[in-house]
N, C-alpha and C. Protein backbone atom coordinates (compact mmCIF):
# COMPACT_ATOMS: atom_id res chain seq x y z
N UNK A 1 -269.81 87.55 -79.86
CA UNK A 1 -269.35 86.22 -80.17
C UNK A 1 -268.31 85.81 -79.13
N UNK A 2 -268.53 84.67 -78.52
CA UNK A 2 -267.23 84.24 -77.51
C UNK A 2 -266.22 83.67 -78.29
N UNK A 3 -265.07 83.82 -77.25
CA UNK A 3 -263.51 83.18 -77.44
C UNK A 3 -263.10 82.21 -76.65
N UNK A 4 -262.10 81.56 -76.90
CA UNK A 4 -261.27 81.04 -76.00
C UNK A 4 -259.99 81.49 -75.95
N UNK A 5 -259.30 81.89 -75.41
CA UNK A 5 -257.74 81.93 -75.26
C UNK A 5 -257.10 81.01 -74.69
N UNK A 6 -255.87 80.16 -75.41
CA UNK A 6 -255.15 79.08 -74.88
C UNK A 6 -253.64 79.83 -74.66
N UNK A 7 -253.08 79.85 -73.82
CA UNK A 7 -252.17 80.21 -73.41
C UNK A 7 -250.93 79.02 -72.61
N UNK A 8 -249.98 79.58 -72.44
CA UNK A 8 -249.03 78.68 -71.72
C UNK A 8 -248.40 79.51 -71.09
N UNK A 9 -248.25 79.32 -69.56
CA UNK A 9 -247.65 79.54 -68.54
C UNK A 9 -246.30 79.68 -68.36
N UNK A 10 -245.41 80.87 -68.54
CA UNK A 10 -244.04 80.71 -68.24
C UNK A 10 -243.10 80.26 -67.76
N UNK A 11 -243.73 79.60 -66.69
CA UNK A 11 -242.64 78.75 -65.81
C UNK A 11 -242.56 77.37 -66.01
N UNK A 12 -244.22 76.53 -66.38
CA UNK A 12 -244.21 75.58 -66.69
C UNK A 12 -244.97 74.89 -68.22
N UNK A 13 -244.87 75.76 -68.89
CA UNK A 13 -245.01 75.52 -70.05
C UNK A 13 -246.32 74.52 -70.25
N UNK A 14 -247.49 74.75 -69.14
CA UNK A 14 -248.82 74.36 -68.85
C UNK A 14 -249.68 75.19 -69.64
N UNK A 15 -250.45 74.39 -70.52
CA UNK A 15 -251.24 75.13 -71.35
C UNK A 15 -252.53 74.89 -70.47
N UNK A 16 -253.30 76.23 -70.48
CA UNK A 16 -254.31 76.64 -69.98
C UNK A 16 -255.59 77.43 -71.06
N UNK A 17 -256.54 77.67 -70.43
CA UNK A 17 -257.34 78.74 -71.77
C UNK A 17 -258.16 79.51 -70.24
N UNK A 18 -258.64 80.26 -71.32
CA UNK A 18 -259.49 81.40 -70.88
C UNK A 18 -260.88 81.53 -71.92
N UNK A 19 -261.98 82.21 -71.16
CA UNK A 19 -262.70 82.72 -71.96
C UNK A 19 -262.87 84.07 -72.12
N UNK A 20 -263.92 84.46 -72.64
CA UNK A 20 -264.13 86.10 -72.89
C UNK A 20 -265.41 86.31 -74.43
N UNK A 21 -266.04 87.36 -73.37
CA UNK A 21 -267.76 86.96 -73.98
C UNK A 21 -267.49 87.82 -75.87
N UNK A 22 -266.54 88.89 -75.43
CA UNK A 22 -266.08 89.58 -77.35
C UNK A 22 -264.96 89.64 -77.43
N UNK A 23 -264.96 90.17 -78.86
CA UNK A 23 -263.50 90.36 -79.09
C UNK A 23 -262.76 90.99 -78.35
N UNK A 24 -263.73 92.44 -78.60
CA UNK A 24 -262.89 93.54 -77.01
C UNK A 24 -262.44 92.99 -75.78
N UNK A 25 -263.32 92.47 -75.12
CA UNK A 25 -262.91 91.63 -74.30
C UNK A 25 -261.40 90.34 -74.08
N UNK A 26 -261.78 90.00 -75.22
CA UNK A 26 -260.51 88.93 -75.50
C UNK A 26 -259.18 89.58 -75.58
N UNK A 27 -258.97 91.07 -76.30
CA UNK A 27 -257.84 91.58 -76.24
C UNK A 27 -257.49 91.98 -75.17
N UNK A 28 -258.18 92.20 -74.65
CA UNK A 28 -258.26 92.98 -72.99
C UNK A 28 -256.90 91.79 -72.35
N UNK A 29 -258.17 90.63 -72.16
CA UNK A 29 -257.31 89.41 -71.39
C UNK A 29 -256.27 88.86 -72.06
N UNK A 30 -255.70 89.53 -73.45
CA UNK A 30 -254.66 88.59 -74.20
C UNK A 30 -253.63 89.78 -73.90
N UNK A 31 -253.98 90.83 -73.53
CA UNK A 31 -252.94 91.78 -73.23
C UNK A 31 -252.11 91.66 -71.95
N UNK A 32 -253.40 91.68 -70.75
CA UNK A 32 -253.15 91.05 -69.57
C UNK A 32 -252.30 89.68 -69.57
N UNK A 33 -252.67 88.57 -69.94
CA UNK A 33 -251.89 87.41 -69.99
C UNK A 33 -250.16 87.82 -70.90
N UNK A 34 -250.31 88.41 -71.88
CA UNK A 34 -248.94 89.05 -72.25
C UNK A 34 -248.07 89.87 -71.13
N UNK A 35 -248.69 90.57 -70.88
CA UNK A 35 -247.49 91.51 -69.59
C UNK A 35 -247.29 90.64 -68.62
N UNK A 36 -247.83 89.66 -68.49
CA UNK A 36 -247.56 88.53 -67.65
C UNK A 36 -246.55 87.39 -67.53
N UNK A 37 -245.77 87.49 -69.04
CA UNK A 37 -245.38 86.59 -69.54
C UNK A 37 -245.63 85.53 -69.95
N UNK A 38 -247.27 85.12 -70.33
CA UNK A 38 -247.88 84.06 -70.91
C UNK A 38 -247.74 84.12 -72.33
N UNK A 39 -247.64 82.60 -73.16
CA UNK A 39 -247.38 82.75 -74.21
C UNK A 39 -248.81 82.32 -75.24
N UNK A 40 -249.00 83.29 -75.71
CA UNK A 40 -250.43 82.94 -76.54
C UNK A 40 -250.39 81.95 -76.95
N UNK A 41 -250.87 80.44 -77.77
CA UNK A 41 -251.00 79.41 -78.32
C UNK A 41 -251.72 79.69 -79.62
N UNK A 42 -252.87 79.62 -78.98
CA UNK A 42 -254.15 80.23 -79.96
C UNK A 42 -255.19 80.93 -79.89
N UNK A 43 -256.72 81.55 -80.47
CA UNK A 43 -257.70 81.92 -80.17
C UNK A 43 -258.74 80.80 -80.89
N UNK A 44 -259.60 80.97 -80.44
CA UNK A 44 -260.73 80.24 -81.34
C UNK A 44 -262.60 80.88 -80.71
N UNK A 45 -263.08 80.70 -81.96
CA UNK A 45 -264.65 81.13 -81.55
C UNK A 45 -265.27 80.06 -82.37
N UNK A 46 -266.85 79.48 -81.70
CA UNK A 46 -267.29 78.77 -82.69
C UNK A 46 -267.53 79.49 -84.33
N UNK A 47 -267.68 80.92 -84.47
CA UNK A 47 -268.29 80.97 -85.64
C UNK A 47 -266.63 81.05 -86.39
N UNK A 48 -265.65 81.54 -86.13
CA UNK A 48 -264.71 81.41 -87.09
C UNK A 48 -263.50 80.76 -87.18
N UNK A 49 -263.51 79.84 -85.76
CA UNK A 49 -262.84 78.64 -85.88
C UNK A 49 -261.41 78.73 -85.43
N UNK A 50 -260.13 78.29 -85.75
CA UNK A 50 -258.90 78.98 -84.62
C UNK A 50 -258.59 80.45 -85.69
N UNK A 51 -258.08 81.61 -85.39
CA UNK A 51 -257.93 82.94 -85.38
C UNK A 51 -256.89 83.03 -84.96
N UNK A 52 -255.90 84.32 -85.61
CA UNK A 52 -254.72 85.12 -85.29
C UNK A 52 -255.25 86.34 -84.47
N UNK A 53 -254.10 86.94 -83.84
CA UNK A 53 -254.05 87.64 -83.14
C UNK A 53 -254.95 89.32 -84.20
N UNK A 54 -254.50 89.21 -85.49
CA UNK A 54 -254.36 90.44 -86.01
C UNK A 54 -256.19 90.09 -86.18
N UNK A 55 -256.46 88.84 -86.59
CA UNK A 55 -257.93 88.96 -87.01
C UNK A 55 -258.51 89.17 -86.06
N UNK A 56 -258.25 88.78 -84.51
CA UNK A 56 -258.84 89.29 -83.65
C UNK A 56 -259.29 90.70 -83.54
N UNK A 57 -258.16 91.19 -83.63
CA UNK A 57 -258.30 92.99 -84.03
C UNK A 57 -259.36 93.25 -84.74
N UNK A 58 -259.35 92.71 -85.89
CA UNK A 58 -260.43 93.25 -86.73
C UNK A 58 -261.80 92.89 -86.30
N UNK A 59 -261.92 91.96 -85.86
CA UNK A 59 -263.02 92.05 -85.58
C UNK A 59 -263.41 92.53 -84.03
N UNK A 60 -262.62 92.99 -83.47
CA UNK A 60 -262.88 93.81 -82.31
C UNK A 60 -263.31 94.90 -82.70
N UNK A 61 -262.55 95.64 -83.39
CA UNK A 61 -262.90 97.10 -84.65
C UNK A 61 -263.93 96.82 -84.78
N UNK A 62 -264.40 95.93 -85.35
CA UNK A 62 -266.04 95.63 -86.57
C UNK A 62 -266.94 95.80 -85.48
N UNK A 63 -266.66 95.03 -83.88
CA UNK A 63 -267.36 95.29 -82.98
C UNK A 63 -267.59 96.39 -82.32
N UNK A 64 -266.67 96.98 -82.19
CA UNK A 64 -266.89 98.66 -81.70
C UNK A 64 -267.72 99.33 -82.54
N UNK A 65 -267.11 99.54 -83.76
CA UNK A 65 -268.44 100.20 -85.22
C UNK A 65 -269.42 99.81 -84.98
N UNK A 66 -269.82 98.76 -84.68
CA UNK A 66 -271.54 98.43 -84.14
C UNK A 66 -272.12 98.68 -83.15
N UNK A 67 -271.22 98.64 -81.73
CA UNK A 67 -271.74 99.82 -80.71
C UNK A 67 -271.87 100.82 -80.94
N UNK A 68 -271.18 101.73 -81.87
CA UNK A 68 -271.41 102.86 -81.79
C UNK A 68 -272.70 103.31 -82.89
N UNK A 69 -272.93 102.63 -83.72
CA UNK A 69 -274.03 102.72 -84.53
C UNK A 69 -274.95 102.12 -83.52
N UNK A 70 -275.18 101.85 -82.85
CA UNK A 70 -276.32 101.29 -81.99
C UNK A 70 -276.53 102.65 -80.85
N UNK A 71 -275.17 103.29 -80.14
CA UNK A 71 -275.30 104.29 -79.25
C UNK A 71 -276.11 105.36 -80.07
């Protein structure tokens, strides 16, 4: 399921987004944009609409459990 990540830029308080094709993925780049000093805004996917950081998690989890039942 894709994301968007909206973020804002530290210096100029320019909101920007990102994408990212899963969840895994999305934490990846929300981690990256964090050590960066970007400030998260929001997430959003079409199927579940804007999302917290923690639900992200979970369903990154839910996504891994399904690779691995598939490996």
């Amino acid at each position: 399921m894709p994301y968007t990540i909206v973020f804002a830029t530290s210096h100029t308080e320019r909101v920007s987004g990102t994408d990212a094709k899963t969840a895994l993925e999305a934490l990846t780049t929300i981690d990256t944009l964090q050590r960066g000093g970007e400030e998260i805004k929001y997430i959003t996917s079409p199927q579940e609409g804007q999302i917290g950081l923690e639900m992200l998690r979970v369903l990154a989890r839910e996504e891994q459990e399904e690779l691995q039942t598939i490996a």
